[in-house]
C-alpha atoms as a PDB file:
ATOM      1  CA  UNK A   1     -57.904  38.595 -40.078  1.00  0.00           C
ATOM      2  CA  UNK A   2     -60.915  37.608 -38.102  1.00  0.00           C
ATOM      3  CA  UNK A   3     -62.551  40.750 -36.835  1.00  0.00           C
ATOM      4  CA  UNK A   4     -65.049  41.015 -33.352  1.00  0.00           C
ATOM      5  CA  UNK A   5     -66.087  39.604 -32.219  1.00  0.00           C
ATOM      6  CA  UNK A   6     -65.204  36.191 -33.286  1.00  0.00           C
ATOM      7  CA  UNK A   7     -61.359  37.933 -32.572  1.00  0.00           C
ATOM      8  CA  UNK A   8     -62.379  38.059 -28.756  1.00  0.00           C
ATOM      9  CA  UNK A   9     -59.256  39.755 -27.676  1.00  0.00           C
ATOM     10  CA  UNK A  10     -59.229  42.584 -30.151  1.00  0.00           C
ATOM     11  CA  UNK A  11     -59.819  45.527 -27.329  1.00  0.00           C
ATOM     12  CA  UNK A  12     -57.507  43.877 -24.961  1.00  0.00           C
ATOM     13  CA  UNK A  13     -54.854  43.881 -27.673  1.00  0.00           C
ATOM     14  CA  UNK A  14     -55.255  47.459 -27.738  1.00  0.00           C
ATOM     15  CA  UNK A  15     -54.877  48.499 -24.369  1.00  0.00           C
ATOM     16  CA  UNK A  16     -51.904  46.466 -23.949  1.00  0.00           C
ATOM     17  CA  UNK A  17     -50.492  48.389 -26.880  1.00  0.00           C
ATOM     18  CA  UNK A  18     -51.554  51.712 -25.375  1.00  0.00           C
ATOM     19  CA  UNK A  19     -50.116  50.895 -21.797  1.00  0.00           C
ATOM     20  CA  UNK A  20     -46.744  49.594 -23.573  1.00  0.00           C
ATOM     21  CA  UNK A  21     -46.256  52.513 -25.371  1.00  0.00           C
ATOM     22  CA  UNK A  22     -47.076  54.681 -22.624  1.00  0.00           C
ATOM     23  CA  UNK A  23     -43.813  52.924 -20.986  1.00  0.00           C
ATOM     24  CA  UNK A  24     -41.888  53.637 -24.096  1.00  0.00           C
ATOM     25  CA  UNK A  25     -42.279  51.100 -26.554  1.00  0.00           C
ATOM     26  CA  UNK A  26     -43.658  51.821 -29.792  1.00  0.00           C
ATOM     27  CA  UNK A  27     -46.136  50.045 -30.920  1.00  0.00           C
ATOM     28  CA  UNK A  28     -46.862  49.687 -34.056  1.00  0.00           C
ATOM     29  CA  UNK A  29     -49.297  46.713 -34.980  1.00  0.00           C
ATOM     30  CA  UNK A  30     -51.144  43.629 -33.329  1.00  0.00           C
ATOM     31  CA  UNK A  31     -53.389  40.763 -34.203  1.00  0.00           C
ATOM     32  CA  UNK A  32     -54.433  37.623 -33.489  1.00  0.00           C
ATOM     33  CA  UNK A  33     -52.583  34.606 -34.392  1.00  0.00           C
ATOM     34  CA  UNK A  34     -53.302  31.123 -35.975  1.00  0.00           C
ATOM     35  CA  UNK A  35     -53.180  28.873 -32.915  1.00  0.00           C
ATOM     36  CA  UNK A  36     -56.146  28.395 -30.421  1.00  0.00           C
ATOM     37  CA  UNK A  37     -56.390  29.799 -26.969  1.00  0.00           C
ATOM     38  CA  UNK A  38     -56.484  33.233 -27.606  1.00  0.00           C
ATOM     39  CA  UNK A  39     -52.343  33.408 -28.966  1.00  0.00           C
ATOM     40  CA  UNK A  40     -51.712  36.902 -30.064  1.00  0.00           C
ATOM     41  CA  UNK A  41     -49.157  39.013 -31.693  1.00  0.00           C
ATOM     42  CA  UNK A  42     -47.976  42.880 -30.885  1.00  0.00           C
ATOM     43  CA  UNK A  43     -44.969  44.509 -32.878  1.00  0.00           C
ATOM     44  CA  UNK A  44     -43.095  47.176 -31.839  1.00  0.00           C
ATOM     45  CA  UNK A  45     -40.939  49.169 -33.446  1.00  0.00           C
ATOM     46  CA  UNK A  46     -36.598  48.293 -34.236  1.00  0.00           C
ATOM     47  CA  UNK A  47     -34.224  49.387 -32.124  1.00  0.00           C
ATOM     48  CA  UNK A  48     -30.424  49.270 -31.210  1.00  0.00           C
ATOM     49  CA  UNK A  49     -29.658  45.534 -29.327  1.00  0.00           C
ATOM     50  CA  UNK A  50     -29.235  46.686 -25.742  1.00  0.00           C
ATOM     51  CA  UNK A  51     -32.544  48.859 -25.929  1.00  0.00           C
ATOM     52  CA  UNK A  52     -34.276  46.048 -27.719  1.00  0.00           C
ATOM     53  CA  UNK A  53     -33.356  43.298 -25.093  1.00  0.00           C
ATOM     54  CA  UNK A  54     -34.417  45.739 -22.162  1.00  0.00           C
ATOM     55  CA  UNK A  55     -37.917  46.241 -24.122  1.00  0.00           C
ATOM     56  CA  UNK A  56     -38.647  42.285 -24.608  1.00  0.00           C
ATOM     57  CA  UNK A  57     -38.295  41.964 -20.999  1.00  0.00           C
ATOM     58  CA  UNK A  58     -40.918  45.152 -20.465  1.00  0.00           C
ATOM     59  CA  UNK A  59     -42.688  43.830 -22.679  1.00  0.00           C
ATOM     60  CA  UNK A  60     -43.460  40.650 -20.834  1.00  0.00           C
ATOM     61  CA  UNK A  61     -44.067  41.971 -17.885  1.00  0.00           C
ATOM     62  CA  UNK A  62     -46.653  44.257 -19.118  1.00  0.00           C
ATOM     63  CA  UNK A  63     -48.726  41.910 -20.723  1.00  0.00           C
ATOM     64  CA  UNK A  64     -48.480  39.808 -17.373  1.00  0.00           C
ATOM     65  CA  UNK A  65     -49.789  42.564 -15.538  1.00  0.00           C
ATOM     66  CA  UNK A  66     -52.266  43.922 -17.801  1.00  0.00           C
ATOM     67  CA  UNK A  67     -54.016  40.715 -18.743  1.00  0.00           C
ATOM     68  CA  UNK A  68     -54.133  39.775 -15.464  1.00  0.00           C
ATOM     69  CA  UNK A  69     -56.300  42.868 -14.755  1.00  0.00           C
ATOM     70  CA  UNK A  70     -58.958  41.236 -17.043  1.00  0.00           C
ATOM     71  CA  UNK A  71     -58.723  38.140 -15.348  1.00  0.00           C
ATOM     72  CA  UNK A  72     -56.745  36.550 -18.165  1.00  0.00           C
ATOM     73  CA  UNK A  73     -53.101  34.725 -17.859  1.00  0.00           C
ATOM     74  CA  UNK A  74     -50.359  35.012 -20.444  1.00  0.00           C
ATOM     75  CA  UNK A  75     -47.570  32.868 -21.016  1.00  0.00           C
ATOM     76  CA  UNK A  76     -44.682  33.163 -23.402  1.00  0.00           C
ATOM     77  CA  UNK A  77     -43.890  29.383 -23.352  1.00  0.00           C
ATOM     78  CA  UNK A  78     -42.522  28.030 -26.719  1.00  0.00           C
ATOM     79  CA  UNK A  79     -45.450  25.392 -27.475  1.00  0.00           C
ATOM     80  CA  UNK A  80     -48.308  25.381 -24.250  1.00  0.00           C
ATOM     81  CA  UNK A  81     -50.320  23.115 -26.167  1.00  0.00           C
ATOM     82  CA  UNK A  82     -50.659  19.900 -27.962  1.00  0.00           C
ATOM     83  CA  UNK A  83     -51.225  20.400 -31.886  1.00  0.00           C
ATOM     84  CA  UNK A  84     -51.476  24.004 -31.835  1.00  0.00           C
ATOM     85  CA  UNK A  85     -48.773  26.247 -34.200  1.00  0.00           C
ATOM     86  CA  UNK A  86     -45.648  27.542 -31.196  1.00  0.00           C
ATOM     87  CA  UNK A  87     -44.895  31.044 -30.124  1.00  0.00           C
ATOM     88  CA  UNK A  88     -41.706  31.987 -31.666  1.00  0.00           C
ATOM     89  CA  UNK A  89     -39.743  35.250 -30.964  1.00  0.00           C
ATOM     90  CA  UNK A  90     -38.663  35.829 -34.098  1.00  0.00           C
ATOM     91  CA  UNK A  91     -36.048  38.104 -34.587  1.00  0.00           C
ATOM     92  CA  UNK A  92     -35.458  40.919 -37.398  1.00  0.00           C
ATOM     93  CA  UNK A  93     -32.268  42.227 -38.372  1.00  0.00           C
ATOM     94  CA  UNK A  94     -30.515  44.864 -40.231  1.00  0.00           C
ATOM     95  CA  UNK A  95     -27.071  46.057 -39.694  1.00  0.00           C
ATOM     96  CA  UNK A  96     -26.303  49.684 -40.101  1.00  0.00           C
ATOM     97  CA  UNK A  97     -22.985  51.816 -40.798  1.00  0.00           C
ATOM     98  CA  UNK A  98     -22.937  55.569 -41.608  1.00  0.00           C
ATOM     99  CA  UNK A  99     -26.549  55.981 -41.831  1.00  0.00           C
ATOM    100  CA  UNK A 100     -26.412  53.297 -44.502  1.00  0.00           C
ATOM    101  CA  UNK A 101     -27.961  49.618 -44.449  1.00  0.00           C
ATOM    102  CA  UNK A 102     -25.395  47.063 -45.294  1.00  0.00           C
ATOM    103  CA  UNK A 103     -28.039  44.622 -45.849  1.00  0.00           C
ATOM    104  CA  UNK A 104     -29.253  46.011 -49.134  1.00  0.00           C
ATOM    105  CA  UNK A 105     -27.878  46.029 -52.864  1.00  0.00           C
ATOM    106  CA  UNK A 106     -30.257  46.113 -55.664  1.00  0.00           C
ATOM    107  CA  UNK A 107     -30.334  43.487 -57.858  1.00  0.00           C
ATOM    108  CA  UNK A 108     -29.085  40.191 -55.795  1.00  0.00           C
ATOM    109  CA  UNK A 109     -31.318  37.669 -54.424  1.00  0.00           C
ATOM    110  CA  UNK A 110     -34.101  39.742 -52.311  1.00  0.00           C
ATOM    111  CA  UNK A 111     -31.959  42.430 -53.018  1.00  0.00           C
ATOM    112  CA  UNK A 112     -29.828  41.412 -50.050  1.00  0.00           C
ATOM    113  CA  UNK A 113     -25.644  42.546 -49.738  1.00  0.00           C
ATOM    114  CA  UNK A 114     -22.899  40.290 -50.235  1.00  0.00           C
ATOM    115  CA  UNK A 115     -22.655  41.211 -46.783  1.00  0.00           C
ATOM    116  CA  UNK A 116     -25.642  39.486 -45.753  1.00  0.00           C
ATOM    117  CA  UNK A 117     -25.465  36.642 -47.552  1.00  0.00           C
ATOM    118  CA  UNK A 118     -22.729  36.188 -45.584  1.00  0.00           C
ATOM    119  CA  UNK A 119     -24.293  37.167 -42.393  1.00  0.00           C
ATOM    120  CA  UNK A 120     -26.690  34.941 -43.263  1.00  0.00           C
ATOM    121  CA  UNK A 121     -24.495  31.612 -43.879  1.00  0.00           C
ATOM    122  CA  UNK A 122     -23.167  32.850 -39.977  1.00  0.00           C
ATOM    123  CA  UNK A 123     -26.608  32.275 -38.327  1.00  0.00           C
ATOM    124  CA  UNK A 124     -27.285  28.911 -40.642  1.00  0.00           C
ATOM    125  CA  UNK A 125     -23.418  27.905 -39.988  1.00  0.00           C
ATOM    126  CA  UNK A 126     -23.826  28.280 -36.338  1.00  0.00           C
ATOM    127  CA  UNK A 127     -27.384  27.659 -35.804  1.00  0.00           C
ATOM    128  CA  UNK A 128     -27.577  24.679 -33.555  1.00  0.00           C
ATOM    129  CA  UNK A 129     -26.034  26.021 -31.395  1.00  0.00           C
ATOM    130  CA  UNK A 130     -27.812  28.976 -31.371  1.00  0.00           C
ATOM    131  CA  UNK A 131     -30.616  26.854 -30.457  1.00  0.00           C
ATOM    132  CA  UNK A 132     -28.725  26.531 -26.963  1.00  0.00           C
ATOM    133  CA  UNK A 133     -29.151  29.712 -26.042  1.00  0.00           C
ATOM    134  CA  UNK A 134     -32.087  31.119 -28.586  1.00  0.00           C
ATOM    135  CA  UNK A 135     -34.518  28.339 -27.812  1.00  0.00           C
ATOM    136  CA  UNK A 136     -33.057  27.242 -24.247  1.00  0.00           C
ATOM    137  CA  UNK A 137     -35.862  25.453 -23.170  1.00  0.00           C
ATOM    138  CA  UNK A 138     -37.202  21.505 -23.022  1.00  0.00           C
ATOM    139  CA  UNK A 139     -40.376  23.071 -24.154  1.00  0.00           C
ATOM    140  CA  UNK A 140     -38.773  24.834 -27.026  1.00  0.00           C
ATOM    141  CA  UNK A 141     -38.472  21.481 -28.751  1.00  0.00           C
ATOM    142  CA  UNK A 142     -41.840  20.596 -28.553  1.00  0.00           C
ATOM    143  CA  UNK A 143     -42.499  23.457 -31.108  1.00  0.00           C
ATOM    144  CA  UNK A 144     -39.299  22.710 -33.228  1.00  0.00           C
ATOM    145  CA  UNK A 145     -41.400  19.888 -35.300  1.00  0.00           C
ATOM    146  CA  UNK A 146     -42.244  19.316 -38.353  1.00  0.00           C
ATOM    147  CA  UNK A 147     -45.640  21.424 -39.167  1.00  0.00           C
ATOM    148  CA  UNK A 148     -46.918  24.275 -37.572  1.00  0.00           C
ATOM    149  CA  UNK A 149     -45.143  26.865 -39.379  1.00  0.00           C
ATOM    150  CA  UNK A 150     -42.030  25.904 -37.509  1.00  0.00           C
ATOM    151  CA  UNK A 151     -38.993  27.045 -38.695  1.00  0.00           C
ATOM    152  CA  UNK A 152     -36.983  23.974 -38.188  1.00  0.00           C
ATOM    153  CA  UNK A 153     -34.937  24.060 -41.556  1.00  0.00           C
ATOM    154  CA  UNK A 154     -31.628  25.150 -41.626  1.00  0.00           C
ATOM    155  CA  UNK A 155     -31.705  27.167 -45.109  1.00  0.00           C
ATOM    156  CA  UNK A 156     -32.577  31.167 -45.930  1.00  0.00           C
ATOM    157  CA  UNK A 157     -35.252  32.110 -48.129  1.00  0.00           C
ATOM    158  CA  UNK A 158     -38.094  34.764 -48.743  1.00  0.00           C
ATOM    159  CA  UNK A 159     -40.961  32.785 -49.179  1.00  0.00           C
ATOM    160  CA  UNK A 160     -41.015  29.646 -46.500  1.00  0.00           C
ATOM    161  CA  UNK A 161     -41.946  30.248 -43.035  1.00  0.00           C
ATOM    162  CA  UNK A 162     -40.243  26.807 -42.185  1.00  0.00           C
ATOM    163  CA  UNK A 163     -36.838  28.511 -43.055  1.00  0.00           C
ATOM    164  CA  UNK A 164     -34.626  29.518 -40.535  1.00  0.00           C
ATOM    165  CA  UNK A 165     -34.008  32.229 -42.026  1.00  0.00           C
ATOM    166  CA  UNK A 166     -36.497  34.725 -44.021  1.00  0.00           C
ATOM    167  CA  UNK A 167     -35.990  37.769 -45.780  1.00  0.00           C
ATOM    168  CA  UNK A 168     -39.367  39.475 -45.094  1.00  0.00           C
ATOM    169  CA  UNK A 169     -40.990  41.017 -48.385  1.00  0.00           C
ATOM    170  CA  UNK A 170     -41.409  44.691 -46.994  1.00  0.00           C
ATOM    171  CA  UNK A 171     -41.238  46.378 -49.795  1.00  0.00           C
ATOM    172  CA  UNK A 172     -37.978  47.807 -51.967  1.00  0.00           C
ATOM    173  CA  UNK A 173     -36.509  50.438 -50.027  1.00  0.00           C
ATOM    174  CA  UNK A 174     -32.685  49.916 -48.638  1.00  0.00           C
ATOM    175  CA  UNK A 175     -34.559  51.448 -45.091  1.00  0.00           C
ATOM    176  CA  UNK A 176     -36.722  48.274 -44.763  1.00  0.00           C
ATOM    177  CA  UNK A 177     -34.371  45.867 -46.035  1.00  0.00           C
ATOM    178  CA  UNK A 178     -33.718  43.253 -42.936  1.00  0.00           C
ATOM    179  CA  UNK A 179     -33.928  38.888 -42.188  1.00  0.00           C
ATOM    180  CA  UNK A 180     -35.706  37.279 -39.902  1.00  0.00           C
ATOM    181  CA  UNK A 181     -33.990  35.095 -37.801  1.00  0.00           C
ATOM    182  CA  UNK A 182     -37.401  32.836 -37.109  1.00  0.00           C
ATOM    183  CA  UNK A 183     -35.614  29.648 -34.821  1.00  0.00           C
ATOM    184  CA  UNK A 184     -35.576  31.779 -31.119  1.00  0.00           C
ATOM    185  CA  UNK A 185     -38.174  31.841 -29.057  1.00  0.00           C
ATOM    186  CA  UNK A 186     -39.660  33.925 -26.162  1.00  0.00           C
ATOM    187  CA  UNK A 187     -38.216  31.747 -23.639  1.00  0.00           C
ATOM    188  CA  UNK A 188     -35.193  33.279 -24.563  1.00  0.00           C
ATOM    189  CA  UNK A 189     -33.157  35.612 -22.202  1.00  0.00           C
ATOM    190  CA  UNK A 190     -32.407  38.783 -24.790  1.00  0.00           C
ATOM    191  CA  UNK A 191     -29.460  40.189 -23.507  1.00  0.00           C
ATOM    192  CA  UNK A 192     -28.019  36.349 -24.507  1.00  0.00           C
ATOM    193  CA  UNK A 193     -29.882  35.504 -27.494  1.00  0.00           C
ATOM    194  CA  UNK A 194     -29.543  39.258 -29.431  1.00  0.00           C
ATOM    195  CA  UNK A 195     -25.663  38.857 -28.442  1.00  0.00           C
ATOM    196  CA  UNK A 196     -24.950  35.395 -29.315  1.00  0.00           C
ATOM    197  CA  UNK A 197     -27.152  35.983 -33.002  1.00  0.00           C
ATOM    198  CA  UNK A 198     -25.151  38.989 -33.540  1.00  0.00           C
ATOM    199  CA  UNK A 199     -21.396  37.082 -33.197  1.00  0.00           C
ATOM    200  CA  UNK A 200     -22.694  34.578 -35.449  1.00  0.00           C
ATOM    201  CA  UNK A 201     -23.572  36.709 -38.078  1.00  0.00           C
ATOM    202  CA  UNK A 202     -20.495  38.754 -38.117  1.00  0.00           C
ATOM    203  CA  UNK A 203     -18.532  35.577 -37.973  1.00  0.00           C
ATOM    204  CA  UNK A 204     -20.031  34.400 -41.555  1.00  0.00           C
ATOM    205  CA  UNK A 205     -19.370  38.295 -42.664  1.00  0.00           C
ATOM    206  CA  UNK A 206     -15.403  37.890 -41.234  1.00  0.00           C
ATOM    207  CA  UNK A 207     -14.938  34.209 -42.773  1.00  0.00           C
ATOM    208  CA  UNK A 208     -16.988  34.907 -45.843  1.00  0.00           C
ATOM    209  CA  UNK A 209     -19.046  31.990 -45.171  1.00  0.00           C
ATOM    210  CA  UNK A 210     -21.379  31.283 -47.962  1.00  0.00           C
ATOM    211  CA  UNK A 211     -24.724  29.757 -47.202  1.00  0.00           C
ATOM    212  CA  UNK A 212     -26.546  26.875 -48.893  1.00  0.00           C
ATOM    213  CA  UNK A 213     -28.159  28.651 -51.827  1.00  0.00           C
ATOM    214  CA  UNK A 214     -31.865  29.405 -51.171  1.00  0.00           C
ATOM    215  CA  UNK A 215     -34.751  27.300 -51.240  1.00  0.00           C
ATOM    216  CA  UNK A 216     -38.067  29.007 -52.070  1.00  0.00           C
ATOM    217  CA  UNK A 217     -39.989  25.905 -53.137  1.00  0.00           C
ATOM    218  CA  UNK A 218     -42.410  24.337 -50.720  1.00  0.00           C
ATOM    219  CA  UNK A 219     -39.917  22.353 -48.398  1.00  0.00           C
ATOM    220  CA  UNK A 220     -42.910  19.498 -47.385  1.00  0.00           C
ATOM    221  CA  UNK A 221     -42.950  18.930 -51.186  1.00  0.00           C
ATOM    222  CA  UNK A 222     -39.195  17.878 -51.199  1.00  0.00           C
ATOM    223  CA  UNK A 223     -39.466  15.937 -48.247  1.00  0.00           C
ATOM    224  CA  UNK A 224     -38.243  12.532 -49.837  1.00  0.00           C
ATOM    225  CA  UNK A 225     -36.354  14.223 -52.517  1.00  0.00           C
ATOM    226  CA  UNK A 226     -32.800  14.364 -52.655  1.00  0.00           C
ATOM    227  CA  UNK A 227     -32.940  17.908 -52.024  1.00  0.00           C
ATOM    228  CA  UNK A 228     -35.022  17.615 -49.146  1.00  0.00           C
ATOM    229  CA  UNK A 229     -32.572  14.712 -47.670  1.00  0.00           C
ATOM    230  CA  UNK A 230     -29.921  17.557 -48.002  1.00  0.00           C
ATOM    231  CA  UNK A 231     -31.604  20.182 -45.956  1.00  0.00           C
ATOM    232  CA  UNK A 232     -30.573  20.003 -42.011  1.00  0.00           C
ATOM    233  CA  UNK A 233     -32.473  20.696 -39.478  1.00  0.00           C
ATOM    234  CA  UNK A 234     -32.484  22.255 -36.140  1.00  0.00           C
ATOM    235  CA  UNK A 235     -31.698  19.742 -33.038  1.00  0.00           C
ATOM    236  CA  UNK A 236     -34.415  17.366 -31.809  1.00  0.00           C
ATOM    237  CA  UNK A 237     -34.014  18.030 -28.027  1.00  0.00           C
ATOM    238  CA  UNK A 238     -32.075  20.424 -25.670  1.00  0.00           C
ATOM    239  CA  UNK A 239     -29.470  17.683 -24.702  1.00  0.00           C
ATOM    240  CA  UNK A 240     -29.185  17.948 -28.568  1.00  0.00           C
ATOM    241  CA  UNK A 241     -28.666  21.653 -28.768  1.00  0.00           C
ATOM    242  CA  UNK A 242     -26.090  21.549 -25.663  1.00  0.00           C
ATOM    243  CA  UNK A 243     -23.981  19.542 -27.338  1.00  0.00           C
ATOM    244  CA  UNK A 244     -23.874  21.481 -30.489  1.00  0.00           C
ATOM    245  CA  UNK A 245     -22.799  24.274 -28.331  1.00  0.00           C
ATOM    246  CA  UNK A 246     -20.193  22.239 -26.489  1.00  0.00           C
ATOM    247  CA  UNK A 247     -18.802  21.716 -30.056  1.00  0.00           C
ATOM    248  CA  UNK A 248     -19.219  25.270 -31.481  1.00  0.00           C
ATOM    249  CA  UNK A 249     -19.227  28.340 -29.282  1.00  0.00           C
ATOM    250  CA  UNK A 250     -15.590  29.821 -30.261  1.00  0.00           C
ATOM    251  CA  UNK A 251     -17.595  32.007 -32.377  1.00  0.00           C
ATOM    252  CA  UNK A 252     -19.260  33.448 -29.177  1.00  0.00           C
ATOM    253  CA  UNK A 253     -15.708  34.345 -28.035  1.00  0.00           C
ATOM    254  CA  UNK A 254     -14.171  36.346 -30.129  1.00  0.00           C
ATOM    255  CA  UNK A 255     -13.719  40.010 -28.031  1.00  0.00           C
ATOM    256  CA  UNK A 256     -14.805  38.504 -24.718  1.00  0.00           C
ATOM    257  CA  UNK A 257     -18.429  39.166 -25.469  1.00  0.00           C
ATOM    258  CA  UNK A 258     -18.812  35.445 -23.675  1.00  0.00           C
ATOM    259  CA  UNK A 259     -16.283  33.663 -21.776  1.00  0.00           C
ATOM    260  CA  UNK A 260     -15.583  30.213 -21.707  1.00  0.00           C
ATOM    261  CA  UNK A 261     -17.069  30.512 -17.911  1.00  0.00           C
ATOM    262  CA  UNK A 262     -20.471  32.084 -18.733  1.00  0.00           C
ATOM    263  CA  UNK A 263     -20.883  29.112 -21.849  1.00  0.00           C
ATOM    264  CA  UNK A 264     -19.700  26.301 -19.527  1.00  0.00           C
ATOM    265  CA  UNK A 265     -22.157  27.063 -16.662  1.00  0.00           C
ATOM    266  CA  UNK A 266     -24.921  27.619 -18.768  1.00  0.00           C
ATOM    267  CA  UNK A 267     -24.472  24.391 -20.614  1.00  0.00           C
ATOM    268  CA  UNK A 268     -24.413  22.943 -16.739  1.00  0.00           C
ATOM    269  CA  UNK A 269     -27.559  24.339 -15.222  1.00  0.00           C
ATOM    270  CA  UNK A 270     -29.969  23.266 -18.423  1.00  0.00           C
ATOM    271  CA  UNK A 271     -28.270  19.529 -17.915  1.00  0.00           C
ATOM    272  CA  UNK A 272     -28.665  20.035 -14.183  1.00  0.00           C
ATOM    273  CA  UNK A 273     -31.805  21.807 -12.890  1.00  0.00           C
ATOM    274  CA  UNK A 274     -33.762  21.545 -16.508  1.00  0.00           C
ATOM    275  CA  UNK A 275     -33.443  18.487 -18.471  1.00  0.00           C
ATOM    276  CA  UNK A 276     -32.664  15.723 -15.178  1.00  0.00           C
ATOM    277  CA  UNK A 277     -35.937  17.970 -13.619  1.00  0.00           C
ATOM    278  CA  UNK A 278     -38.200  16.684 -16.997  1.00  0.00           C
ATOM    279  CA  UNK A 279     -36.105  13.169 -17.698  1.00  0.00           C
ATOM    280  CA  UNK A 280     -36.745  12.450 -13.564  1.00  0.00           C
ATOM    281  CA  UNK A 281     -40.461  12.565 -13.491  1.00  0.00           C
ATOM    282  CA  UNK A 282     -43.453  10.697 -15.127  1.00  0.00           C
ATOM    283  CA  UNK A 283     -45.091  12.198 -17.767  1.00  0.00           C
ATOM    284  CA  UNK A 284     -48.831  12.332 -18.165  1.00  0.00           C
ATOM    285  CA  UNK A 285     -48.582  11.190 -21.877  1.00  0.00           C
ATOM    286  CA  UNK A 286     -47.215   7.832 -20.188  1.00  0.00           C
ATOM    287  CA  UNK A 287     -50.107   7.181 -17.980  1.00  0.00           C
ATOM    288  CA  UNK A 288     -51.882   6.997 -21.370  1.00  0.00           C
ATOM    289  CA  UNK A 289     -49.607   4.613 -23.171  1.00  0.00           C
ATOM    290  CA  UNK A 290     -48.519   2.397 -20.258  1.00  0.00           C
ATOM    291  CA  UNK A 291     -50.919   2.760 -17.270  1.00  0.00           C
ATOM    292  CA  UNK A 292     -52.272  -0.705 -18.434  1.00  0.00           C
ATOM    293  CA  UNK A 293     -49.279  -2.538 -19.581  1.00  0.00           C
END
């Protein structure tokens, strides 16, 4: 990590982590991230879903308030500029019964359950349309590209940061043990995206559903391969994602946690007062490429 001062935001990092925490989130690391413009990172510490979707949105609105203090501006959009790695919301999970992590068993691949291998082929099995609601944006796509870190492939693995899915390497322990679902981003509303993750998961665990086996080689490398043809990706477009969840949402339904309401008048609002709102108007990038036609 870059240190000050060439990290320019290193003290401002810190007093957003002291005000958070002094509104009851724990703080527990921050840096500075690879993309230009002063992107930034600050982790705080797991939690059960309900408390964890009420602290993303304080968390938000703290940094809005705080940076703007200094005379700064923060935004949580997906990908705010051109050729720059995305802010993703990535989202780490463990699943606990008893006082005991059903995510861990020594001696499988990263040490990870039966259990969560099936979790895991949930998320991948259901994953577009996840997108839908975890990445419900038109700008969401524009970091949802090849490059950039952006976890765009539909497999699980502990090494690539274009997975999907990534076991982080923290360590042995069965009290660390957790995936990363890496596809969501901050546009996200919480309350919806930690829900909707969570019913996909436990579908895989009650259908058994076995995920494609793990790909730890460098996925760019494959591209061309027969391998790499085989490995899907996430959709190209919001339109794209809608329809996946037009096609797949019973999931989502299973002990009313959605209804078919609250799925068919979200689907209706991104189509109406999102996507026709960006499909209706010029875009700059056009004055560029057909100003002088």
């Amino acid at each position: 990590f870059a240190a000050p001062p060439v990290d320019q935001y290193n003290n401002l990092r810190s007093k957003l982590s002291n005000v958070l925490r002094s509104t009851g989130l724990e703080t527990e690391l921050h840096h500075h991230e690879v993309a230009a413009a002063g992107q930034c990172e600050i982790g705080f510490r797991f939690g059960p879903l309900l408390l964890q979707a009420d602290a993303a949105i304080k968390y938000k609105y703290v940094v809005k308030n705080v940076v703007d203090r200094y005379g700064k501006t923060a935004t949580f959009m997906p990908k705010p500029l051109l050729q720059e790695n995305g802010s993703g919301m990535h989202m780490n999970l463990s699943l606990w019964q008893g006082g005991k992590n059903r995510f861990y068993s020594e001696g499988g691949y990263a040490d990870l359950s039966e259990f969560a291998i099936h979790f895991i082929g949930g998320l991948l099995r259901h994953a577009r349309a996840l997108c839908a609601i975890c990445a419900p944006t038109t700008n969401s796509y524009r970091r949802l590209v090849p490059g950039y870190e952006a976890p765009m492939n539909l497999i699980f693995s502990s090494r690539n940061r274009s997975a999907c899915v990534r076991v982080p390497v923290a360590g042995a322990s069965a009290k660390t043990k957790r995936i990363e679902f890496r596809t969501p981003d901050p546009s996200c509303n919480p309350y919806l995206g930690f829900a909707a993750v969570l019913m996909a998961g436990l579908d895989g665990v009650r259908n058994r559903i076995d995920p494609p086996p793990p790909v730890d080689e460098d996925i760019y490398q494959l591209a061309g391969t027969e391998r790499g043809r085989s490995i899907e990706s996430t959709p190209a477009s919001l339109e794209e994602a809608l329809r996946a969840l037009e096609d797949d949402h019973e999931f989502l339904l299973q002990d009313d946690v959605f209804t078919a309401d609250v799925i068919e008048a979200w689907i209706e609002h991104k189509r109406e007062q999102e996507i026709d709102f960006i499909r209706l108007r010029p875009h700059p990038g056009e004055f560029s490429l057909y100003f002088n036609v």
